[in-house]
C-alpha atoms as a PDB file:
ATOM      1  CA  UNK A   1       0.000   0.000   0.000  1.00  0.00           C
ATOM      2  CA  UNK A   2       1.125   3.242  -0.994  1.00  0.00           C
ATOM      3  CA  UNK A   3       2.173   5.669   1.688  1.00  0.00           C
ATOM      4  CA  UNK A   4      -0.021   8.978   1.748  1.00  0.00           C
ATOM      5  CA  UNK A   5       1.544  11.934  -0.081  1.00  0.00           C
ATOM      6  CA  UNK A   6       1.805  14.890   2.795  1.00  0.00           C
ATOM      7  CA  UNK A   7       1.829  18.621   1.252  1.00  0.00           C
ATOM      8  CA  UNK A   8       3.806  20.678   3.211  1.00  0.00           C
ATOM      9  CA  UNK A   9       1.917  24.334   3.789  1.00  0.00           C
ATOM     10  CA  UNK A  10       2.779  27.029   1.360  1.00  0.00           C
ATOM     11  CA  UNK A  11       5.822  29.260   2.586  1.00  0.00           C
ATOM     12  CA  UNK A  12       4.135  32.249   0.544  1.00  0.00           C
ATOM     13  CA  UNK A  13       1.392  33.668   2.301  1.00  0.00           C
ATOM     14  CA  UNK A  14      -0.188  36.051  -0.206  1.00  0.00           C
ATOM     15  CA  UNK A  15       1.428  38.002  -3.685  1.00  0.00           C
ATOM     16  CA  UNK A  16       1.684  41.486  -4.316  1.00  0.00           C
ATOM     17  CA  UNK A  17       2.064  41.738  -7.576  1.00  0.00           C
ATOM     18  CA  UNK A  18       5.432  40.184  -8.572  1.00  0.00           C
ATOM     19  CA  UNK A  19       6.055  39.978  -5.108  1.00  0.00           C
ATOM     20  CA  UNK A  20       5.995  37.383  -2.849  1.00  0.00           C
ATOM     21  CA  UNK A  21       5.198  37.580   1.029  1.00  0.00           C
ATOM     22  CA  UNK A  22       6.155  34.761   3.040  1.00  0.00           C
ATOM     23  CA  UNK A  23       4.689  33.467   5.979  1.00  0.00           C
ATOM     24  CA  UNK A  24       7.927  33.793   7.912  1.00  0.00           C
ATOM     25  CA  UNK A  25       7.821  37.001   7.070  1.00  0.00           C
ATOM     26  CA  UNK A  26       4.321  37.823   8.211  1.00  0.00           C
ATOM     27  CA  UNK A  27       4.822  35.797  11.599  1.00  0.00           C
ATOM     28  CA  UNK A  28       7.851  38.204  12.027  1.00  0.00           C
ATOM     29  CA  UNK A  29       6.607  41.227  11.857  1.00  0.00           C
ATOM     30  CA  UNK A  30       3.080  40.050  13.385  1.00  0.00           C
ATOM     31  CA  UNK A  31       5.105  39.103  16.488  1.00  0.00           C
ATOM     32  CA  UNK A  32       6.971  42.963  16.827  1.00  0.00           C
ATOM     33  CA  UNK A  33       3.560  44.482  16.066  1.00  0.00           C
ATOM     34  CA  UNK A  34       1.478  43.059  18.963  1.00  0.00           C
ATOM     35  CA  UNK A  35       4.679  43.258  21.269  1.00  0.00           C
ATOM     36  CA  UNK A  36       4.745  47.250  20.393  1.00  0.00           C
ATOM     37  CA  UNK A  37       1.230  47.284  21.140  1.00  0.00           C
ATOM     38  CA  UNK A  38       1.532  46.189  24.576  1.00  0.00           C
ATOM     39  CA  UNK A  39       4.709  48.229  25.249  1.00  0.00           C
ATOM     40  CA  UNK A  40       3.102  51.128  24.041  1.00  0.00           C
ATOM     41  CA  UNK A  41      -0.026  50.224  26.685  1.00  0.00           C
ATOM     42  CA  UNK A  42       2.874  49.687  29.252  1.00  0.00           C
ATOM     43  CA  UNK A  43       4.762  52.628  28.086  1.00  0.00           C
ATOM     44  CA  UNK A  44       1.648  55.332  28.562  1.00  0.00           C
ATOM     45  CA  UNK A  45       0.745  53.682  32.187  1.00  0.00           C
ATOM     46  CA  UNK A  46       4.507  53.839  33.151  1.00  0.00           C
ATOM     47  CA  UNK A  47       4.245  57.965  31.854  1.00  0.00           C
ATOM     48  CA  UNK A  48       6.739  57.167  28.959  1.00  0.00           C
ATOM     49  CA  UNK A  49       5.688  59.702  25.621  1.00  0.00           C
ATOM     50  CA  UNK A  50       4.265  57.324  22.896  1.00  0.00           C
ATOM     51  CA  UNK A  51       6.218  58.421  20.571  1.00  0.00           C
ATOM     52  CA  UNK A  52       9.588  57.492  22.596  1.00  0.00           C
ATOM     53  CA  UNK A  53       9.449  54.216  22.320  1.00  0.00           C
ATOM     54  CA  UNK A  54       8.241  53.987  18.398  1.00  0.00           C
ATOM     55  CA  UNK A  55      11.419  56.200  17.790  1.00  0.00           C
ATOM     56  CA  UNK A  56      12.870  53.319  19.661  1.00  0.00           C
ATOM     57  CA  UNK A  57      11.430  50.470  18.079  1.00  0.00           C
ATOM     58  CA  UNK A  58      11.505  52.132  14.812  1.00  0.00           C
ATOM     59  CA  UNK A  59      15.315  51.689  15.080  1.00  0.00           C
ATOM     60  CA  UNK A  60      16.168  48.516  17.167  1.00  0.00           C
ATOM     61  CA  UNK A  61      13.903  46.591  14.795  1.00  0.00           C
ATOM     62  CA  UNK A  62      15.705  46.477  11.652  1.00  0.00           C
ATOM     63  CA  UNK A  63      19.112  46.933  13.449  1.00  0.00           C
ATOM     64  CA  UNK A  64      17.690  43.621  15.926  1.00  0.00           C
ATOM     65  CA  UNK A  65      17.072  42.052  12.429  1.00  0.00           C
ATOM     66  CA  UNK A  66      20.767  42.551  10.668  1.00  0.00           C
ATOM     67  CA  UNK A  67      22.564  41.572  14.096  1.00  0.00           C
ATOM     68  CA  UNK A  68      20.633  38.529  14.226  1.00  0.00           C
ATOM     69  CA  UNK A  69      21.439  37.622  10.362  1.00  0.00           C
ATOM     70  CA  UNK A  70      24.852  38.233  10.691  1.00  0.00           C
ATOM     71  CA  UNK A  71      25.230  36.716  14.132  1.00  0.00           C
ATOM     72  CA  UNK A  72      23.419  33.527  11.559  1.00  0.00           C
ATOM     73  CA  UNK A  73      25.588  33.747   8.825  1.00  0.00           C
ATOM     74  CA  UNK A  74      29.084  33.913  10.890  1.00  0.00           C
ATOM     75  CA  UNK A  75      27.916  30.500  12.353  1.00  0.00           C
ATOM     76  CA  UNK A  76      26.862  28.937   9.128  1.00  0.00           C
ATOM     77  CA  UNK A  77      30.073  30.637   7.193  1.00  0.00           C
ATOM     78  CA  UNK A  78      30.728  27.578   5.518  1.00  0.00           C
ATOM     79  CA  UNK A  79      27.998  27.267   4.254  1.00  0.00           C
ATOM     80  CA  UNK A  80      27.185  30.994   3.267  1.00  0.00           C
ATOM     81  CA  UNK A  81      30.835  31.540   1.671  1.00  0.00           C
ATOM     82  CA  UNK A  82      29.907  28.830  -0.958  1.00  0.00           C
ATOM     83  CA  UNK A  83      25.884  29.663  -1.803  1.00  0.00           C
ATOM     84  CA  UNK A  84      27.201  33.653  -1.166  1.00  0.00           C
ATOM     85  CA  UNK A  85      23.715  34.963  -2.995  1.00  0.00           C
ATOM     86  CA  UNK A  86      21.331  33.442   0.515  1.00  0.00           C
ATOM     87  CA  UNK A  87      23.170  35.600   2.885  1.00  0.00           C
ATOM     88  CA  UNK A  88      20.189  38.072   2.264  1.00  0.00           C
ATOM     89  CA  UNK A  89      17.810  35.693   1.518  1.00  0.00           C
ATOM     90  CA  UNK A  90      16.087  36.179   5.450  1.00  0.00           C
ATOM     91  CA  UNK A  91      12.709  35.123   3.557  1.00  0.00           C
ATOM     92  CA  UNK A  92      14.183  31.568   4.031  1.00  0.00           C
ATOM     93  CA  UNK A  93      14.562  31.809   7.546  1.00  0.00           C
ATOM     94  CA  UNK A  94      17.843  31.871   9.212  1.00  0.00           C
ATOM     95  CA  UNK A  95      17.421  34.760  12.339  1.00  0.00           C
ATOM     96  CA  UNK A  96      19.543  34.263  15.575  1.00  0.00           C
ATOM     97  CA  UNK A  97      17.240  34.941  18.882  1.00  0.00           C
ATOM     98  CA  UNK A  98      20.821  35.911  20.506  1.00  0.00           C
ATOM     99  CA  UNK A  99      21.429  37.700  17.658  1.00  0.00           C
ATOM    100  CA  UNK A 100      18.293  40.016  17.820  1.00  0.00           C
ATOM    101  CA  UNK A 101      18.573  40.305  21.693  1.00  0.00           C
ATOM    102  CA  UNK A 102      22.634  41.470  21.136  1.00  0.00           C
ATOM    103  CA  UNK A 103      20.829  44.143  18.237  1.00  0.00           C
ATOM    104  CA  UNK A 104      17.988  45.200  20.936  1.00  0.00           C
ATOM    105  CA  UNK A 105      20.302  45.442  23.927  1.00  0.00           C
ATOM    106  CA  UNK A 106      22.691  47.432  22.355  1.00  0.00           C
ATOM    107  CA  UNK A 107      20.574  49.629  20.788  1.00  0.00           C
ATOM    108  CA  UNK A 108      18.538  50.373  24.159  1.00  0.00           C
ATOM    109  CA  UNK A 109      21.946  51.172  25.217  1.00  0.00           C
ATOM    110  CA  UNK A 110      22.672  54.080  23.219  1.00  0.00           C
ATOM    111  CA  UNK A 111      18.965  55.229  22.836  1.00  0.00           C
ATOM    112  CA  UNK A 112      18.401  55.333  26.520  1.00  0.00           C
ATOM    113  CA  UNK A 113      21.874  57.663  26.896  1.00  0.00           C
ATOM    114  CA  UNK A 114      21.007  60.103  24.061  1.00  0.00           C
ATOM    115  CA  UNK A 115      17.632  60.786  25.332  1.00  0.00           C
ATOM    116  CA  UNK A 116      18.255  60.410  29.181  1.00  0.00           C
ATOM    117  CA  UNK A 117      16.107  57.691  30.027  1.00  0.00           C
ATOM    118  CA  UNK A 118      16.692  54.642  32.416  1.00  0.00           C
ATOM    119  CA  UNK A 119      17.848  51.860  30.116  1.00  0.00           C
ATOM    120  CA  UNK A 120      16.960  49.467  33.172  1.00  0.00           C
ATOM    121  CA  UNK A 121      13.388  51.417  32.484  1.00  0.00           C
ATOM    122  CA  UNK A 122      13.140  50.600  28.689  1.00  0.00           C
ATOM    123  CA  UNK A 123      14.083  46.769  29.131  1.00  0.00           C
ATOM    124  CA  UNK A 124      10.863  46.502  31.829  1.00  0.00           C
ATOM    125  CA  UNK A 125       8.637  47.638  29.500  1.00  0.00           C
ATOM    126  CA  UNK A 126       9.726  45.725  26.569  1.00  0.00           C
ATOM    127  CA  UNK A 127      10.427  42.255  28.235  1.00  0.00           C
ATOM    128  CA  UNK A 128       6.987  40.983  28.194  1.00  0.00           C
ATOM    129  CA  UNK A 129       6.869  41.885  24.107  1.00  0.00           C
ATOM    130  CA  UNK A 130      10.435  41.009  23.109  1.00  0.00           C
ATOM    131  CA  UNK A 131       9.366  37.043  24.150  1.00  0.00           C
ATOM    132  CA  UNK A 132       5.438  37.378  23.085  1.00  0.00           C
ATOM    133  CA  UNK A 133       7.294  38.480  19.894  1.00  0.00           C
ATOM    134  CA  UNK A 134       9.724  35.280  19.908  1.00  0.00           C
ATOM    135  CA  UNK A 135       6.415  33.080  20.937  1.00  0.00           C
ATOM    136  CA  UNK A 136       4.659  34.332  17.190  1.00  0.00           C
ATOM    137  CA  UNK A 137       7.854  34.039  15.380  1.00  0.00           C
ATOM    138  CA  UNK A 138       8.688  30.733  16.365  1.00  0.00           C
ATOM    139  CA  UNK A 139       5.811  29.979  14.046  1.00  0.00           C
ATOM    140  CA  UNK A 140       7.721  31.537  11.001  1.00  0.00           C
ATOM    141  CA  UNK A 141      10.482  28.204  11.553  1.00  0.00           C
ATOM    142  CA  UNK A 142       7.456  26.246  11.754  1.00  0.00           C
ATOM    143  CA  UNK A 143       6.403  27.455   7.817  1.00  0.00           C
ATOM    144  CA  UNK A 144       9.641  26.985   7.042  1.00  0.00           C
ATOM    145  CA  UNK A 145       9.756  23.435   8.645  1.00  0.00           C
ATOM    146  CA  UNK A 146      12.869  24.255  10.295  1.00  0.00           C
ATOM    147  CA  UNK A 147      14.305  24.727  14.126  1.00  0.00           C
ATOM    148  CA  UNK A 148      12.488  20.663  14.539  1.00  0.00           C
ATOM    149  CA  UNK A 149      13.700  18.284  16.586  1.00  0.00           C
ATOM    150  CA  UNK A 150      14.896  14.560  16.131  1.00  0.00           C
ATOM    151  CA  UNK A 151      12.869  11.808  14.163  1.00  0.00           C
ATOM    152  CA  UNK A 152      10.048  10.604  16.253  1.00  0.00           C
ATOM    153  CA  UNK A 153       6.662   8.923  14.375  1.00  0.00           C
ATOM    154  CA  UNK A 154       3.377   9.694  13.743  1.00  0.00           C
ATOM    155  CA  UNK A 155       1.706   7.907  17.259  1.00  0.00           C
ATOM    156  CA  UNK A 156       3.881   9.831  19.084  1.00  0.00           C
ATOM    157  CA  UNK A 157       3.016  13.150  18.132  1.00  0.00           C
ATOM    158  CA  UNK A 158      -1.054  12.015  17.938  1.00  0.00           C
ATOM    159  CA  UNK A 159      -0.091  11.609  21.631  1.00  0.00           C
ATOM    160  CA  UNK A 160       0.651  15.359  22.596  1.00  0.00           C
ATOM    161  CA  UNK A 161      -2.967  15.928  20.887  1.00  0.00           C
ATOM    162  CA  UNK A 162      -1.848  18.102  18.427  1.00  0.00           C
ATOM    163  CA  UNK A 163      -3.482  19.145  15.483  1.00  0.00           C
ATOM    164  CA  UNK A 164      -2.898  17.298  11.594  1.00  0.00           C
ATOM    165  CA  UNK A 165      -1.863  20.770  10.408  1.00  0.00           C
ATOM    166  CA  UNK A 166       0.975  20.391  13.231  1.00  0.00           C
ATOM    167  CA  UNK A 167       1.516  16.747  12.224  1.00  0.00           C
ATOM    168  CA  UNK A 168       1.434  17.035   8.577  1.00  0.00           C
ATOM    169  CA  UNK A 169       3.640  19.923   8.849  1.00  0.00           C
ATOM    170  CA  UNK A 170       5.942  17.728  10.916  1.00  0.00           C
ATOM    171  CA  UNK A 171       6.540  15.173   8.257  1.00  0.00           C
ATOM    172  CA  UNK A 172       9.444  16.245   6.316  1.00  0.00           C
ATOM    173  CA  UNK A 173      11.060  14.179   3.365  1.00  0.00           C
ATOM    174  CA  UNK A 174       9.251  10.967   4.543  1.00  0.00           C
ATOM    175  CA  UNK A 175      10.252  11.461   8.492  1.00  0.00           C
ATOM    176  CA  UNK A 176       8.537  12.465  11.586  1.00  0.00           C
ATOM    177  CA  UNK A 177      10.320  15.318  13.815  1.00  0.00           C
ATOM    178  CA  UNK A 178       9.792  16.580  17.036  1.00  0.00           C
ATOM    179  CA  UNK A 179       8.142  20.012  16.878  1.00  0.00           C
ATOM    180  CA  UNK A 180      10.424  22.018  19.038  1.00  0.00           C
ATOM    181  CA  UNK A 181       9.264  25.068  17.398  1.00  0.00           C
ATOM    182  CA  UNK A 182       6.004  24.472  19.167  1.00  0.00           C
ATOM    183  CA  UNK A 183       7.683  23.696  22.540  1.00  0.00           C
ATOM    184  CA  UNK A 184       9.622  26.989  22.331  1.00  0.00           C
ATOM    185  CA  UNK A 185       7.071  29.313  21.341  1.00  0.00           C
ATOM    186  CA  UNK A 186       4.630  27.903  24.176  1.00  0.00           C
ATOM    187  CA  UNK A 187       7.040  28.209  27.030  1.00  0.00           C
ATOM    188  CA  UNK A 188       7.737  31.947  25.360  1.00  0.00           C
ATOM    189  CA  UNK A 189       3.790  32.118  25.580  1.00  0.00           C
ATOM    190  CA  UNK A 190       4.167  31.040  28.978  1.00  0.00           C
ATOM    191  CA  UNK A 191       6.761  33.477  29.649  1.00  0.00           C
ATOM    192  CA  UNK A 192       4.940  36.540  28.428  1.00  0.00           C
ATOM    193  CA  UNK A 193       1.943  35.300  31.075  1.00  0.00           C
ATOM    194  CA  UNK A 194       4.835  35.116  33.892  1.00  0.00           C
ATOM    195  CA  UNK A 195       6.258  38.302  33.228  1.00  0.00           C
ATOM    196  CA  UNK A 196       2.678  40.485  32.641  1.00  0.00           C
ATOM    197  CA  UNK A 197       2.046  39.442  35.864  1.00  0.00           C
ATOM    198  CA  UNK A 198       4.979  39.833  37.773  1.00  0.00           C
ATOM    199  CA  UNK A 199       4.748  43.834  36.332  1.00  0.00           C
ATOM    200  CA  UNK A 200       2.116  43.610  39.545  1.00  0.00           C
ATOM    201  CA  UNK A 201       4.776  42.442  41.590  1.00  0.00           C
ATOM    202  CA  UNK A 202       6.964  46.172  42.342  1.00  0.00           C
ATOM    203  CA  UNK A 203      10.407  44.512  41.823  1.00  0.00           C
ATOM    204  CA  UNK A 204      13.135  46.411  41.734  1.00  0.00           C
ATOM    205  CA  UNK A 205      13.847  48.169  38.030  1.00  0.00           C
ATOM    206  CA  UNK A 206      15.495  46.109  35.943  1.00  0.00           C
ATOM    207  CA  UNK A 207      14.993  43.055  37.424  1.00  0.00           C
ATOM    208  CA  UNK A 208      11.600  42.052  35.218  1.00  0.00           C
ATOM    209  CA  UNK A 209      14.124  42.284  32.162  1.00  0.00           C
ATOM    210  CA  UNK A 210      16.213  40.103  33.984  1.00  0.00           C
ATOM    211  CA  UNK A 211      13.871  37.440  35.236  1.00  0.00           C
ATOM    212  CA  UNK A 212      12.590  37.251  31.239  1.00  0.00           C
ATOM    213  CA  UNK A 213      16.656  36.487  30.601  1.00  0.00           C
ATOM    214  CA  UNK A 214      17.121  33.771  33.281  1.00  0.00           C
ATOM    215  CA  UNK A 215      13.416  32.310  31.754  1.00  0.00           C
ATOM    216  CA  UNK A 216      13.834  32.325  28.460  1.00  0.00           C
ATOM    217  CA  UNK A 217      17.473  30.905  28.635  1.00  0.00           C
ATOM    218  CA  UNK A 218      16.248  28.182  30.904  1.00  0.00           C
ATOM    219  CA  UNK A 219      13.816  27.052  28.585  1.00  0.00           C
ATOM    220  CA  UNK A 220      15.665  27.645  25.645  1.00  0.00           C
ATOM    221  CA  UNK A 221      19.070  25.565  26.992  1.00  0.00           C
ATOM    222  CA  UNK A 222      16.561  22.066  27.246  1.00  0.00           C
ATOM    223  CA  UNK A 223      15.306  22.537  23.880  1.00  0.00           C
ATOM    224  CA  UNK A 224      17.891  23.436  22.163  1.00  0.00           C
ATOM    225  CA  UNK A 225      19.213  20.314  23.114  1.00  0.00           C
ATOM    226  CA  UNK A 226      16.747  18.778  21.315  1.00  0.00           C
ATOM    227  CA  UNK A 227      17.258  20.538  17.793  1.00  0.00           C
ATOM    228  CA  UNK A 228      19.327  19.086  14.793  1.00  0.00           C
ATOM    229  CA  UNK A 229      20.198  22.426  13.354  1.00  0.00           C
ATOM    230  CA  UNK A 230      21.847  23.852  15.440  1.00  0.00           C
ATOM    231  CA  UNK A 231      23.978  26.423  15.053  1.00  0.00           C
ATOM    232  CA  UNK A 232      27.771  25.146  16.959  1.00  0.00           C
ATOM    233  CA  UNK A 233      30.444  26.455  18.700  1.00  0.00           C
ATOM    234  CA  UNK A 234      32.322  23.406  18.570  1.00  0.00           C
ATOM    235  CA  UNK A 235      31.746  19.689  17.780  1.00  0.00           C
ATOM    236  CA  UNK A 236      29.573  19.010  20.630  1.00  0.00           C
ATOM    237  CA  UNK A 237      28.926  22.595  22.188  1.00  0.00           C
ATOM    238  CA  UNK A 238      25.492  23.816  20.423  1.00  0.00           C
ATOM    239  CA  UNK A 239      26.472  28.190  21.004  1.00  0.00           C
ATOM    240  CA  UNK A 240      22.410  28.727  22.149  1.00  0.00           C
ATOM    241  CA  UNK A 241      23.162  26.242  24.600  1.00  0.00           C
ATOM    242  CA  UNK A 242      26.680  27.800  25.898  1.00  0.00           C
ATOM    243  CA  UNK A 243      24.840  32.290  25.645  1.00  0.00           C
ATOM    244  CA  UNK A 244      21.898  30.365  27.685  1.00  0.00           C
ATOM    245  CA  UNK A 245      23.968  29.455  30.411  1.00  0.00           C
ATOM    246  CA  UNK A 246      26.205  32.324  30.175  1.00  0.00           C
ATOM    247  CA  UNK A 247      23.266  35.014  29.955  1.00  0.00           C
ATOM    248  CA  UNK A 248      21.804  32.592  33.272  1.00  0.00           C
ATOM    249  CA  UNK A 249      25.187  33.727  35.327  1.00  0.00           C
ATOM    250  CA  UNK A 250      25.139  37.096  33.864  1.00  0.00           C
ATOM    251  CA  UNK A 251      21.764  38.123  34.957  1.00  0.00           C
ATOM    252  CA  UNK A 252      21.929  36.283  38.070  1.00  0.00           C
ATOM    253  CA  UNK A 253      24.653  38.347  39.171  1.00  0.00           C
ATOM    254  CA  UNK A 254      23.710  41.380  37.518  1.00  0.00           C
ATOM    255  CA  UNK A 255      21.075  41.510  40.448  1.00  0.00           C
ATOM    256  CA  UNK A 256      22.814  40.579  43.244  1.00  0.00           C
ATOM    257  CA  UNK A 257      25.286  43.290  42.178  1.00  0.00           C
ATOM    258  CA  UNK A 258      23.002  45.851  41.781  1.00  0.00           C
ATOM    259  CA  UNK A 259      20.770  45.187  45.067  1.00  0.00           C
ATOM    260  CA  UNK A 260      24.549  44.742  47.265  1.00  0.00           C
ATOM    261  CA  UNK A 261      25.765  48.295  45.356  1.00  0.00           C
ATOM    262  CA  UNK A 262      22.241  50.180  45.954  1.00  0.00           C
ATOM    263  CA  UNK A 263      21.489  50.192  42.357  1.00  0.00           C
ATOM    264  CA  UNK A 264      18.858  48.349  42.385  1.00  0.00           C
ATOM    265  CA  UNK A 265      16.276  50.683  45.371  1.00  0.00           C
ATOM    266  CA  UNK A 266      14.185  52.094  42.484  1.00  0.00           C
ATOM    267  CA  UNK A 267      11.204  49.965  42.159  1.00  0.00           C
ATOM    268  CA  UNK A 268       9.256  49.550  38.490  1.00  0.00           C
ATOM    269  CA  UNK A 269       6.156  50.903  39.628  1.00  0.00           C
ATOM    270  CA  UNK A 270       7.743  54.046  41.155  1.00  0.00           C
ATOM    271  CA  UNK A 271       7.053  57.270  39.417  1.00  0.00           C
ATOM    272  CA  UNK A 272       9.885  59.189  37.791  1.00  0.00           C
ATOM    273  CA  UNK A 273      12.234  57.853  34.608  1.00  0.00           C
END
């Protein structure tokens, strides 16, 4: 009997014209839409002028975007030096999360100098979007049937009771994967959940931004682990594996240094920048 020919889903979501749109694409820039929306909500309550942190995002975006491609591309030089015409072809896929949070970080850096605003301020507010915005772009790599896990079969992934778009999606040149994408992007989901309501909570600034690093890495060391493209640092040292733990003992410290210097008193729900 022959096996059942699986489609995979379209990677072009719509045509303008003679252009094409990808899903990828569209999940992308969904995902930094609905996170501005919230920071902007976040922004107002928090007395921050709208239009501050558009200027803001209206810069670390595409900036977030190269430093994550490049950040992609250094990794995967071997590949890149000989196929030298995809090193722009981000429609494909092929953004670094550690990438876009070096691009973000740094930016918020510099913004929050020139226009003499807490930068500890500016990474509260956006914490709960920047991983709401990795939870909806997660499903870009799922399009693109990449950032999957190791072989597993069909009964197995009937199991977690997911869906046959999921499923179907998951069968890629005659083999079964494990949908990490879908892990990721619901502990991100869960993330966001944490971190909106720990903006209840009065911690001390900063330390929001902080706790979103320490989750996010976490999660993201465990299922990386699970991943068979990922990008390496050596032989057997995935690099999202060695940042996660490295960002972990960064942040970790960050706050007990700041609370033993007296860095740390101002609170996130005090008034004042």
């Amino acid at each position: 009997m022959m096996e059942k020919t699986i489609e995979p889903i379209d990677r072009v979501a719509f045509n303008l014209g003679p252009i094409s749109i990808y899903w990828y694409s569209v999940m992308i820039i969904s995902g930094a839409l609905l996170g501005l929306w919230f920071a902007l909500r976040e922004s107002e309550r928090r007395e921050l002028p709208k239009d501050t942190l558009i200027d803001l995002v209206l810069i670390a975006f595409p900036i977030s975007i190269i430093v994550a491609r490049i950040y992609y591309v250094i990794f995967k030089w071997d590949y890149y030096i000989a196929h030298p015409n995809k090193i722009f072809a981000i429609r494909e896929g092929g953004l670094a999360m550690h990438g876009v949070l070096i691009g973000a970080v740094l930016t918020i850096m510099v913004f929050a100098k020139v226009r003499n605003i807490s930068f500890w301020k500016l990474c509260d507010i956006l914490a709960p979007s920047i991983i709401l915005g990795q939870a909806i772009g997660r499903w870009g790599n799922f399009i693109n049937q990449e950032a999957h896990g190791g072989p597993v079969t069909r009964e197995f992934l009937e199991s977690l009771y997911l869906p046959d778009f999921i499923i179907n999606q998951m069968y890629i040149e005659g083999t079964y994967y494990h949908p990490t994408f879908l892990y990721e992007s619901l502990w991100n989901f869960g993330g966001f959940i944490l971190l909106m309501s720990l903006r209840q909570a009065n911690l001390r600034r900063g330390e929001l931004f902080l706790t979103y690093i320490i989750y996010y890495s976490f999660g993201r060391f465990f299922i990386e682990g699970m991943r068979t493209d990922s990008l390496m640092l050596t032989e057997h040292l995935r690099m999202a594996q060695f940042i996660s733990v490295v960002l972990i003992l960064m942040a970790t410290v960050i706050i007990w240094y700041r609370r033993k210097k007296g860095y740390a008193e101002s609170r996130y729900l005090d008034n004042g920048m």
